[in-house]
PDB file of N, CA and C in Angstrom:
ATOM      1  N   UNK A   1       0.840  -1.161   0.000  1.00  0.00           N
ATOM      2  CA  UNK A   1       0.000   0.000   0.000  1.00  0.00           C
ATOM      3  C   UNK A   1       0.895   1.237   0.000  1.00  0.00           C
ATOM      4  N   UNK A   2       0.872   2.175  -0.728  1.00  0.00           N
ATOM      5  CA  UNK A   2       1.323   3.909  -0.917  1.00  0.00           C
ATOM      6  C   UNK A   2       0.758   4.630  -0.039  1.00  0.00           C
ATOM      7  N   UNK A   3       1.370   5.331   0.656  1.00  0.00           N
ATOM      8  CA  UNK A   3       1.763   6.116   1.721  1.00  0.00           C
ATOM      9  C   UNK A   3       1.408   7.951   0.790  1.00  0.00           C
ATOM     10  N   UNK A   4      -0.244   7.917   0.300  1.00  0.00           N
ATOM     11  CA  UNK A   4      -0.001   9.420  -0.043  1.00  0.00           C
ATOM     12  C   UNK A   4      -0.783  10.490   0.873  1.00  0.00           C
ATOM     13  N   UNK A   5      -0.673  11.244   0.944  1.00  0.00           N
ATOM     14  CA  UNK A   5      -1.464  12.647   1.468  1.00  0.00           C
ATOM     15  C   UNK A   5      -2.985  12.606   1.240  1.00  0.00           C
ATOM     16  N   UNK A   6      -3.910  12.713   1.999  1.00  0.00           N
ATOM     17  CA  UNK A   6      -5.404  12.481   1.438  1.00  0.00           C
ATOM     18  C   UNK A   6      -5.353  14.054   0.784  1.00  0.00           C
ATOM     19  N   UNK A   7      -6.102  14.240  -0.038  1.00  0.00           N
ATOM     20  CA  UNK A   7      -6.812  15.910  -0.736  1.00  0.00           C
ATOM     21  C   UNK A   7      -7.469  16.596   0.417  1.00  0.00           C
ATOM     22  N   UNK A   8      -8.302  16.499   1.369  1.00  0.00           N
ATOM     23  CA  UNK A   8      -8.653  16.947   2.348  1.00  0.00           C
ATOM     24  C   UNK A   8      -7.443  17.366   3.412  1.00  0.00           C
ATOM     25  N   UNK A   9      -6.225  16.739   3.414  1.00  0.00           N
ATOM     26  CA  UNK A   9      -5.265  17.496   4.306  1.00  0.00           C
ATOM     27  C   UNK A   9      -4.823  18.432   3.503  1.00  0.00           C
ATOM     28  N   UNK A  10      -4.593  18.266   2.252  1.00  0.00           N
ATOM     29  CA  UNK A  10      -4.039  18.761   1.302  1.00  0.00           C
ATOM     30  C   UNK A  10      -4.178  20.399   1.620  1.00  0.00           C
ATOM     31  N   UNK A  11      -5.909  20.462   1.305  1.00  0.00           N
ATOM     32  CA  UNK A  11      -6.455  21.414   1.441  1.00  0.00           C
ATOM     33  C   UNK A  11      -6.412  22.171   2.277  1.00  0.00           C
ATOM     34  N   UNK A  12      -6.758  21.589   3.682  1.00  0.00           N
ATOM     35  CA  UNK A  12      -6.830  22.133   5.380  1.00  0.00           C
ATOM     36  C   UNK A  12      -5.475  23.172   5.017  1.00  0.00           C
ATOM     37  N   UNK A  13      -4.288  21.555   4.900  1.00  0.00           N
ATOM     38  CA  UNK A  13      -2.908  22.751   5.090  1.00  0.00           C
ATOM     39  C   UNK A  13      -2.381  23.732   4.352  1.00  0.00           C
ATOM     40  N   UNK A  14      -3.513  23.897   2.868  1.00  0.00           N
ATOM     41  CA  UNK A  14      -3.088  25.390   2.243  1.00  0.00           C
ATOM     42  C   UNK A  14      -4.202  26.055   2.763  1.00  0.00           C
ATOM     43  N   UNK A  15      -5.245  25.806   2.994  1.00  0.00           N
ATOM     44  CA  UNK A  15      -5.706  27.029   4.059  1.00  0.00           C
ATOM     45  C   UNK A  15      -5.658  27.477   5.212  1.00  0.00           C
ATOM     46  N   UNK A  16      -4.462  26.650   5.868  1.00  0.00           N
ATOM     47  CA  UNK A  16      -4.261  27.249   6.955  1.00  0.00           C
ATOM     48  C   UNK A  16      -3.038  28.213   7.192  1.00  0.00           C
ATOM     49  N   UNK A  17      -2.193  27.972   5.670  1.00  0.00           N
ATOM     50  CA  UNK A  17      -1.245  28.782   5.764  1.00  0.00           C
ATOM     51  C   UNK A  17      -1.974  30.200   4.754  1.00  0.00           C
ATOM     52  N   UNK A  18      -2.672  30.053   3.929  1.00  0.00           N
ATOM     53  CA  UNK A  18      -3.436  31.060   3.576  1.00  0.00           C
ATOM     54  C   UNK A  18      -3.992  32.037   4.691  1.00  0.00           C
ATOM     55  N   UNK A  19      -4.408  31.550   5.077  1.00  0.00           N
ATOM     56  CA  UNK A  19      -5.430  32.173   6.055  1.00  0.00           C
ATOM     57  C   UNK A  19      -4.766  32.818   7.280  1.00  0.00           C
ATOM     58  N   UNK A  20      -3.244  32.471   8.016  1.00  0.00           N
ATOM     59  CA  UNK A  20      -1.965  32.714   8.541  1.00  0.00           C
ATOM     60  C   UNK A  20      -1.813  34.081   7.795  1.00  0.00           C
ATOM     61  N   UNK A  21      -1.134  34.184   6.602  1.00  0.00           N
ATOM     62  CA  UNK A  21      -0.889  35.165   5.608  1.00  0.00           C
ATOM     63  C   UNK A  21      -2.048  36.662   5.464  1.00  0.00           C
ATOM     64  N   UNK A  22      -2.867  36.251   5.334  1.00  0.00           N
ATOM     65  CA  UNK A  22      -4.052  36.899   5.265  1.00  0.00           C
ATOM     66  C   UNK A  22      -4.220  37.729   6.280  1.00  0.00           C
ATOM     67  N   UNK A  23      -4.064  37.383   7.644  1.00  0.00           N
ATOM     68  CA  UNK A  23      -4.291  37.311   9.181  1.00  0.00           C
ATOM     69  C   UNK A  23      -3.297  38.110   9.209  1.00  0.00           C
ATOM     70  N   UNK A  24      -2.187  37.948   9.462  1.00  0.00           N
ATOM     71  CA  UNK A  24      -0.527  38.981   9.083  1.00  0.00           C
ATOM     72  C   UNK A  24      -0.639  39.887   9.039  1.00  0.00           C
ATOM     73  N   UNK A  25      -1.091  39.761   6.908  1.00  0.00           N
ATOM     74  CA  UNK A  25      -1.121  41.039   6.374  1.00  0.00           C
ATOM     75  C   UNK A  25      -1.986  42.425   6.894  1.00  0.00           C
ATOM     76  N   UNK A  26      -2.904  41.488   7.222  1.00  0.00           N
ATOM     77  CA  UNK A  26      -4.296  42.614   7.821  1.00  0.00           C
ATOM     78  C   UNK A  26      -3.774  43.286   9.483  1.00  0.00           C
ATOM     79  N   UNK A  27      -2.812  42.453  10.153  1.00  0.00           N
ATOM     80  CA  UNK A  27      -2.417  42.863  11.511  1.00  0.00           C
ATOM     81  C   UNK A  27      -1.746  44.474  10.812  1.00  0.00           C
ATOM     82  N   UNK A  28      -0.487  43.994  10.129  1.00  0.00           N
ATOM     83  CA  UNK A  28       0.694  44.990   9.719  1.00  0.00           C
ATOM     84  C   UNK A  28       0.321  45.961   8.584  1.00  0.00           C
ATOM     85  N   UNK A  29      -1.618  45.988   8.850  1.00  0.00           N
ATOM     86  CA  UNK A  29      -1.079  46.829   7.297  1.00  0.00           C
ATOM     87  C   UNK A  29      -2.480  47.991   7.920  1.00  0.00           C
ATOM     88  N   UNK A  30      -3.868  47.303   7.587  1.00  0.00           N
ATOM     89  CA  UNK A  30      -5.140  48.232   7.742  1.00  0.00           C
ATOM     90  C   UNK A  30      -5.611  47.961   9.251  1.00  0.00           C
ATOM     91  N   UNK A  31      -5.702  46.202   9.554  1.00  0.00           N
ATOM     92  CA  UNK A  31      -6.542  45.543  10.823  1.00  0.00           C
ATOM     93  C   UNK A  31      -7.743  46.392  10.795  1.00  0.00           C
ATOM     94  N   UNK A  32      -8.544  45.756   9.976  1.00  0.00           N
ATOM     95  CA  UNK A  32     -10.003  45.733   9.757  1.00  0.00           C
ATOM     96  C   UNK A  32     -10.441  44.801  10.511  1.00  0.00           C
ATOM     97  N   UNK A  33     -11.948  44.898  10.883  1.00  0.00           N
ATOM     98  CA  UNK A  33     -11.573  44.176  12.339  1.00  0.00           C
ATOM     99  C   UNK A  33     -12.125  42.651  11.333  1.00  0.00           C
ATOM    100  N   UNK A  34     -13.338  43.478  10.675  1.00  0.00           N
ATOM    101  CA  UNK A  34     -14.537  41.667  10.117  1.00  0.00           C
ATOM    102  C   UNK A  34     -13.333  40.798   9.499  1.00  0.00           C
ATOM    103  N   UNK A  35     -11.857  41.140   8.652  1.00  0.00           N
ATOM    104  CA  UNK A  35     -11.030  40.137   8.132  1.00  0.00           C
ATOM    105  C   UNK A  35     -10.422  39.398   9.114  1.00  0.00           C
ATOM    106  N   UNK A  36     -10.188  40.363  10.473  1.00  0.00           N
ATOM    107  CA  UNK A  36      -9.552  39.590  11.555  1.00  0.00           C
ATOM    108  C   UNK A  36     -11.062  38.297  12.269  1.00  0.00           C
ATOM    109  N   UNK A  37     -11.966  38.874  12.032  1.00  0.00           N
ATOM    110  CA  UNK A  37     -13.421  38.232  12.893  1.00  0.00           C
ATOM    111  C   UNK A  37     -12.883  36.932  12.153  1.00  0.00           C
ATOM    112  N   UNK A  38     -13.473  36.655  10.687  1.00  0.00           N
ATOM    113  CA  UNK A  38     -13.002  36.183  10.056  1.00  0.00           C
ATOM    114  C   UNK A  38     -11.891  34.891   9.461  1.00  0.00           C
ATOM    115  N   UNK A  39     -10.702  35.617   9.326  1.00  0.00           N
ATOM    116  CA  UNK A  39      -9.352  34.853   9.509  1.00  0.00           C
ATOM    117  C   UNK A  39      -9.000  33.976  10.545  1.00  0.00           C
ATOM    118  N   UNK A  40      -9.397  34.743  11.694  1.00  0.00           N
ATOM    119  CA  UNK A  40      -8.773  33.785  13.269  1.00  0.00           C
ATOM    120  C   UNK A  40      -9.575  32.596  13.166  1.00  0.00           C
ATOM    121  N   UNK A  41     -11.003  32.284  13.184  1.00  0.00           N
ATOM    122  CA  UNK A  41     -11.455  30.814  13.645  1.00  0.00           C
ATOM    123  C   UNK A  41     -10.965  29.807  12.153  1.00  0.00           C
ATOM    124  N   UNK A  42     -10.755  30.849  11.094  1.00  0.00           N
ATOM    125  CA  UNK A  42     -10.726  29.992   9.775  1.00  0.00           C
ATOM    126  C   UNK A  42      -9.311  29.674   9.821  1.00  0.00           C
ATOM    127  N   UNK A  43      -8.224  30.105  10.441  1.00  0.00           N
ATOM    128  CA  UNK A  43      -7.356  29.831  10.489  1.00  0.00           C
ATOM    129  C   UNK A  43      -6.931  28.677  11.788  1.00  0.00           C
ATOM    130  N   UNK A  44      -7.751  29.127  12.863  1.00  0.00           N
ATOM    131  CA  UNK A  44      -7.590  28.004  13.898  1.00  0.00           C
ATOM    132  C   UNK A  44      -8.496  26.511  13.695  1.00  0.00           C
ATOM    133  N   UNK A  45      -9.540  26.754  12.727  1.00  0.00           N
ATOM    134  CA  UNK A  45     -10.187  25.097  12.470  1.00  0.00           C
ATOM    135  C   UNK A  45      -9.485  24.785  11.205  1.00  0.00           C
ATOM    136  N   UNK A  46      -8.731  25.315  10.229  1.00  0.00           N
ATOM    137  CA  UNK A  46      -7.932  24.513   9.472  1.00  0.00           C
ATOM    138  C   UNK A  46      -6.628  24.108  10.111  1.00  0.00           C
ATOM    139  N   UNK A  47      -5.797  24.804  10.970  1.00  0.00           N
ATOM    140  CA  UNK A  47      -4.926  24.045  11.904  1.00  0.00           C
ATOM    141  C   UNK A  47      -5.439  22.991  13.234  1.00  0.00           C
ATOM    142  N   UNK A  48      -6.469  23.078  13.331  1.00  0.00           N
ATOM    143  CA  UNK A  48      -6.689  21.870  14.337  1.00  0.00           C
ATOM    144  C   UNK A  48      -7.504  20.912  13.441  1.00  0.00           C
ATOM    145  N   UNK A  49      -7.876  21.136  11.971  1.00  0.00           N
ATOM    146  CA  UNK A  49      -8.241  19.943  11.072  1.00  0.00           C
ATOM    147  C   UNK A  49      -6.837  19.023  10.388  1.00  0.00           C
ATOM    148  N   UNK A  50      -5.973  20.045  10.476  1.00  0.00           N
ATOM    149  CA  UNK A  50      -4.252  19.438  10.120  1.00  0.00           C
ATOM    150  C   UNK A  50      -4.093  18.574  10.906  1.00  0.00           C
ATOM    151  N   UNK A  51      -4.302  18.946  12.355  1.00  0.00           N
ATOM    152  CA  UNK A  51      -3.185  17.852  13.081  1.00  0.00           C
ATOM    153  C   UNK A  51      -3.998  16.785  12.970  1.00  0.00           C
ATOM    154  N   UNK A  52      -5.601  16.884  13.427  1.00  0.00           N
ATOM    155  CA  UNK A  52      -6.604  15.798  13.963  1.00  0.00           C
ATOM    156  C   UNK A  52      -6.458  14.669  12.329  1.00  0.00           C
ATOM    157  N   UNK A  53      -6.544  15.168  11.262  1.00  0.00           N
ATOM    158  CA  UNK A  53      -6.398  14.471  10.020  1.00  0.00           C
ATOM    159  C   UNK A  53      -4.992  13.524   9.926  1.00  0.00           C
ATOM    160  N   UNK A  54      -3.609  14.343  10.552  1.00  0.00           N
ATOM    161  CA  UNK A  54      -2.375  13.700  10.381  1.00  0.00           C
ATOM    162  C   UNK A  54      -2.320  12.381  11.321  1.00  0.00           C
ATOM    163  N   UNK A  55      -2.667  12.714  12.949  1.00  0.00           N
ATOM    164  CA  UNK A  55      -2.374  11.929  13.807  1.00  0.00           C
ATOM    165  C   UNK A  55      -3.599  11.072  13.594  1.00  0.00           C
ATOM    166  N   UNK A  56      -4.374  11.111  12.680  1.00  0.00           N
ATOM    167  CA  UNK A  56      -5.329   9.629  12.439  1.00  0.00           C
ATOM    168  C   UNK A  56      -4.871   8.902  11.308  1.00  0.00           C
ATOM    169  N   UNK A  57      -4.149   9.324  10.660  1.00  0.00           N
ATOM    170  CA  UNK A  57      -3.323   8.225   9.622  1.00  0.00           C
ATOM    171  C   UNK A  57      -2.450   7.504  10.620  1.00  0.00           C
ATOM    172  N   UNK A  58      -3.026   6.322   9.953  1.00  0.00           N
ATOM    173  CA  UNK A  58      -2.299   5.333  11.217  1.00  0.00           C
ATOM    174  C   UNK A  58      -0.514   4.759  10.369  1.00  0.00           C
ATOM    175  N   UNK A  59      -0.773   4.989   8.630  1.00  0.00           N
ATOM    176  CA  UNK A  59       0.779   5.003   8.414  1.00  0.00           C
ATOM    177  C   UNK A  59       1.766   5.911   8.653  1.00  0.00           C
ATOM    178  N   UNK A  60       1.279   7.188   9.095  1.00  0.00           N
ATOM    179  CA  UNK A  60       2.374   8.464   9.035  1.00  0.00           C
ATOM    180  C   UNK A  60       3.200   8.080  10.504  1.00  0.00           C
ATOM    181  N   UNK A  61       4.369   8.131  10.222  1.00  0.00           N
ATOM    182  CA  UNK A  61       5.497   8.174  10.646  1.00  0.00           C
ATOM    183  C   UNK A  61       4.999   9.299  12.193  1.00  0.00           C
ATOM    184  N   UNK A  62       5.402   8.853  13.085  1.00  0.00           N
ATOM    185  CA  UNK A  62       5.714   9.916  14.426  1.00  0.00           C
ATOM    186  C   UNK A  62       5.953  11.533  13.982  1.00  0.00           C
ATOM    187  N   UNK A  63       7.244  11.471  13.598  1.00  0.00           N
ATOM    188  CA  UNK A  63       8.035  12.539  13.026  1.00  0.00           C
ATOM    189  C   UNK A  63       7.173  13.345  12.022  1.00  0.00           C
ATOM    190  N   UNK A  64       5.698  12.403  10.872  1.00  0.00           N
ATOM    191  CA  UNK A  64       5.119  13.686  10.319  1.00  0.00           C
ATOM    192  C   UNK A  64       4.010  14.468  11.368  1.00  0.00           C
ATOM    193  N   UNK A  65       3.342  13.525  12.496  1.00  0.00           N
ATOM    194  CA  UNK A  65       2.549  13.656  13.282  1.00  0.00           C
ATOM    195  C   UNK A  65       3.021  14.913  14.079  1.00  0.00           C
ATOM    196  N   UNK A  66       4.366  14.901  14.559  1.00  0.00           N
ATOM    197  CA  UNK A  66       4.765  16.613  15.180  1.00  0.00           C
ATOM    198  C   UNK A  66       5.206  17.102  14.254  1.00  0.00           C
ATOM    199  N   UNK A  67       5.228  17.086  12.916  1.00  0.00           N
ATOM    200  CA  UNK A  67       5.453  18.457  12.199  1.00  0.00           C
ATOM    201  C   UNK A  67       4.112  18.826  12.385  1.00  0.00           C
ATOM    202  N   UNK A  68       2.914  18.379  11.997  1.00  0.00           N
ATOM    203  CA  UNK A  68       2.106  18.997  11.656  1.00  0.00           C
ATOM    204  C   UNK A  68       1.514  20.132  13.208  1.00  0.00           C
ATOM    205  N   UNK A  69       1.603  19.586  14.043  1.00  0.00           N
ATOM    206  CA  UNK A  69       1.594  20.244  15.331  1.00  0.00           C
ATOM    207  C   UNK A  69       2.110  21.736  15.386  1.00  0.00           C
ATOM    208  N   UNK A  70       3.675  22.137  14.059  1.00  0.00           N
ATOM    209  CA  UNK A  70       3.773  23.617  13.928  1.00  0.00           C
ATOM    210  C   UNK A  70       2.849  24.604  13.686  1.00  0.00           C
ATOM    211  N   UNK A  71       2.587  25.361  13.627  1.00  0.00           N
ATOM    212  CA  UNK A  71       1.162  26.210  14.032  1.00  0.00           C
ATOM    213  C   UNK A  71       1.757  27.010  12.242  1.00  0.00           C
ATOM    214  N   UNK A  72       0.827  27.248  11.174  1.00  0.00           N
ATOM    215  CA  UNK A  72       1.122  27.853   9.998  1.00  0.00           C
ATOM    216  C   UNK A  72       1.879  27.021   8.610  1.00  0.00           C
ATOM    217  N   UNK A  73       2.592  26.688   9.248  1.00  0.00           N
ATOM    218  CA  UNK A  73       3.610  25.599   7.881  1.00  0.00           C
ATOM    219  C   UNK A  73       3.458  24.556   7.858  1.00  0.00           C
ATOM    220  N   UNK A  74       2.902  24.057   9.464  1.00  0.00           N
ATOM    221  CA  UNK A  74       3.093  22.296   9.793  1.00  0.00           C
ATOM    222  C   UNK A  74       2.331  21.345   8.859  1.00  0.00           C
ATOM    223  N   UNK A  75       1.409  21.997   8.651  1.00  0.00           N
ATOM    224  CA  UNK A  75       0.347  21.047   7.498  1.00  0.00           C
ATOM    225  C   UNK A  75       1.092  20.897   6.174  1.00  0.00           C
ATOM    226  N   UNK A  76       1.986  21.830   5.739  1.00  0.00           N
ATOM    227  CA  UNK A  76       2.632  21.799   4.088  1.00  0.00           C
ATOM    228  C   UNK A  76       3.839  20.958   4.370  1.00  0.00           C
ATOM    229  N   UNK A  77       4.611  20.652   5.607  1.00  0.00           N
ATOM    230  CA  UNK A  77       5.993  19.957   6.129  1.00  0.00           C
ATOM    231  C   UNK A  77       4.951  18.694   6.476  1.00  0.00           C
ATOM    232  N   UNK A  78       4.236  18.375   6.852  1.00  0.00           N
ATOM    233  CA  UNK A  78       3.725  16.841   6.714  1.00  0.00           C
ATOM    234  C   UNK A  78       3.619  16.257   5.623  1.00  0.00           C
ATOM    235  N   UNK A  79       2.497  17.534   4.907  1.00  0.00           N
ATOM    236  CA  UNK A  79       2.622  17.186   3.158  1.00  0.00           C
ATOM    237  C   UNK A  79       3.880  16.475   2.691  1.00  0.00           C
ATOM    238  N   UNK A  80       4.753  17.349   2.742  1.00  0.00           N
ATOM    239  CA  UNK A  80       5.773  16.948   2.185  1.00  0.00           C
ATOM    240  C   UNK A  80       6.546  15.872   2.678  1.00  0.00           C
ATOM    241  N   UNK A  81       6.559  15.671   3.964  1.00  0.00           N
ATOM    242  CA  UNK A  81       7.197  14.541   4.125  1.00  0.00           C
ATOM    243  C   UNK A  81       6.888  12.912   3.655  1.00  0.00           C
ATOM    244  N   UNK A  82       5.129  13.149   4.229  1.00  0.00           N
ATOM    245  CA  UNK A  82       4.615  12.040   3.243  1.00  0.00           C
ATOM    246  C   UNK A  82       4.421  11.695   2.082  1.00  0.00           C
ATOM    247  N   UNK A  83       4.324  12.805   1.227  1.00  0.00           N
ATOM    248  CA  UNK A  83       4.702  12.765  -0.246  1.00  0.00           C
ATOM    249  C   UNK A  83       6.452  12.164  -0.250  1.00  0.00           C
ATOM    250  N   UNK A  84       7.462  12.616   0.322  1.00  0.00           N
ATOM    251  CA  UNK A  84       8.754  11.928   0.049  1.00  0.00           C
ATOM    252  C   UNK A  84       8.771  10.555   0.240  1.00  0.00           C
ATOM    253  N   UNK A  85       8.296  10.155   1.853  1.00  0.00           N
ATOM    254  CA  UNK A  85       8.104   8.524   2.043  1.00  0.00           C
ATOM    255  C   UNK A  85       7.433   8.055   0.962  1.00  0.00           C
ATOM    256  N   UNK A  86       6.063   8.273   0.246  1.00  0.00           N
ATOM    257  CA  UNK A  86       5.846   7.709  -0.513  1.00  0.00           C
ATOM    258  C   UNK A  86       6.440   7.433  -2.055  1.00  0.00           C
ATOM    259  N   UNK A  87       7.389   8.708  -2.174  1.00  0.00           N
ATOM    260  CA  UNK A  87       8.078   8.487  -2.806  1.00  0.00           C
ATOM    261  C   UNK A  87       9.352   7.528  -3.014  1.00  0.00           C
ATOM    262  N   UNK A  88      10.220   7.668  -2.279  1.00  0.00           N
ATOM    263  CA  UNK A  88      10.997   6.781  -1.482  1.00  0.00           C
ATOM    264  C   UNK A  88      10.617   5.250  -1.727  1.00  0.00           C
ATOM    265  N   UNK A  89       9.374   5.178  -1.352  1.00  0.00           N
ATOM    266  CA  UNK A  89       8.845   3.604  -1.099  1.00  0.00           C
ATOM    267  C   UNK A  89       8.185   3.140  -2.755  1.00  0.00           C
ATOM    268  N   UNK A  90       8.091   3.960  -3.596  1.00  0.00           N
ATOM    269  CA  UNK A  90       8.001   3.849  -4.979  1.00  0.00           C
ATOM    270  C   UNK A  90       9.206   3.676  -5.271  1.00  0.00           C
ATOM    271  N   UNK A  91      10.132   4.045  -5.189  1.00  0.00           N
ATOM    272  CA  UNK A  91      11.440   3.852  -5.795  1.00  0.00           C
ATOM    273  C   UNK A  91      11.941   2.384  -5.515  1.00  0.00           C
ATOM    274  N   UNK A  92      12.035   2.208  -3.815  1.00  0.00           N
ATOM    275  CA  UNK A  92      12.568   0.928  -3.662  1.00  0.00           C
ATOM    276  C   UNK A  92      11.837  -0.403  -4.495  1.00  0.00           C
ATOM    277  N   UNK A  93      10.647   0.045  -4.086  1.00  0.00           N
ATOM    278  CA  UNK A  93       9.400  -1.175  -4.701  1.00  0.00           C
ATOM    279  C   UNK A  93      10.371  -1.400  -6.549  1.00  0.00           C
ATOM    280  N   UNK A  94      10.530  -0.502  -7.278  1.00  0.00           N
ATOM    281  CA  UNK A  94      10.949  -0.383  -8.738  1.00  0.00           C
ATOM    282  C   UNK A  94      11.841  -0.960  -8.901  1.00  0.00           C
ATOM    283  N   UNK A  95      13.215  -1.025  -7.649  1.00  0.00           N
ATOM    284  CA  UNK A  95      14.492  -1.617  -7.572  1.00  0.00           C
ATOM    285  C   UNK A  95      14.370  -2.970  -7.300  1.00  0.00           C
ATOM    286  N   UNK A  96      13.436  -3.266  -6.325  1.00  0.00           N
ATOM    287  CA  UNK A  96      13.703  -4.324  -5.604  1.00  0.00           C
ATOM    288  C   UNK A  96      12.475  -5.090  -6.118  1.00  0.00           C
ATOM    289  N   UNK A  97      12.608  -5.911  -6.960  1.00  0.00           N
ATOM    290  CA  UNK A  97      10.656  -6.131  -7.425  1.00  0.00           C
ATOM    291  C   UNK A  97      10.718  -7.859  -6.330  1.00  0.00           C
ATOM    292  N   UNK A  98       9.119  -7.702  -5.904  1.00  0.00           N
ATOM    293  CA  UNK A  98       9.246  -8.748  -5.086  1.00  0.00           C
ATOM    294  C   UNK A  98       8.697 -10.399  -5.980  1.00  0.00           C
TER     295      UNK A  98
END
């Protein structure tokens, strides 16, 4: 079995770094309040849909389970890590045919 990223984390973790960004910009620039009303819960239920989604894959590695725990990036550094393992584990499978 392949070790990939479901589309639903996929998602969570570009909107949670979206929505991070967004949140930022609006602190350092106008801080309107409805983008902040807004941004904060959409940004805090796509980071607590990151982790709750990562630490229920029962193949992900420990190590992607606390990336995703970083608050803003952690969801795109899980991504990626499990995209590499699965990569990784495509490669060997190609070398090593059973």
């Amino acid at each position: 079995m392949h070790l990939r990223s479901p589309r639903h984390l996929r998602i969570a973790a570009h909107a949670e770094l979206i929505s991070l960004i967004v949140m930022l910009a609006n602190v350092f620039t106008v801080h309107l309040k409805p983008i902040s009303s807004l941004m904060g819960p959409t940004h805090g239920c796509a980071y607590l849909f990151v982790v709750i989604a990562t630490w229920r894959l029962e193949q992900a590695p420990t190590a992607v389970k606390v990336l995703a725990l970083v608050p803003g990036v952690g969801g795109l550094l899980a991504l990626r890590q499990l995209d590499r393992g699965a990569s990784a584990r495509v490669q060997v499978e190609e070398v090593i045919p059973s």
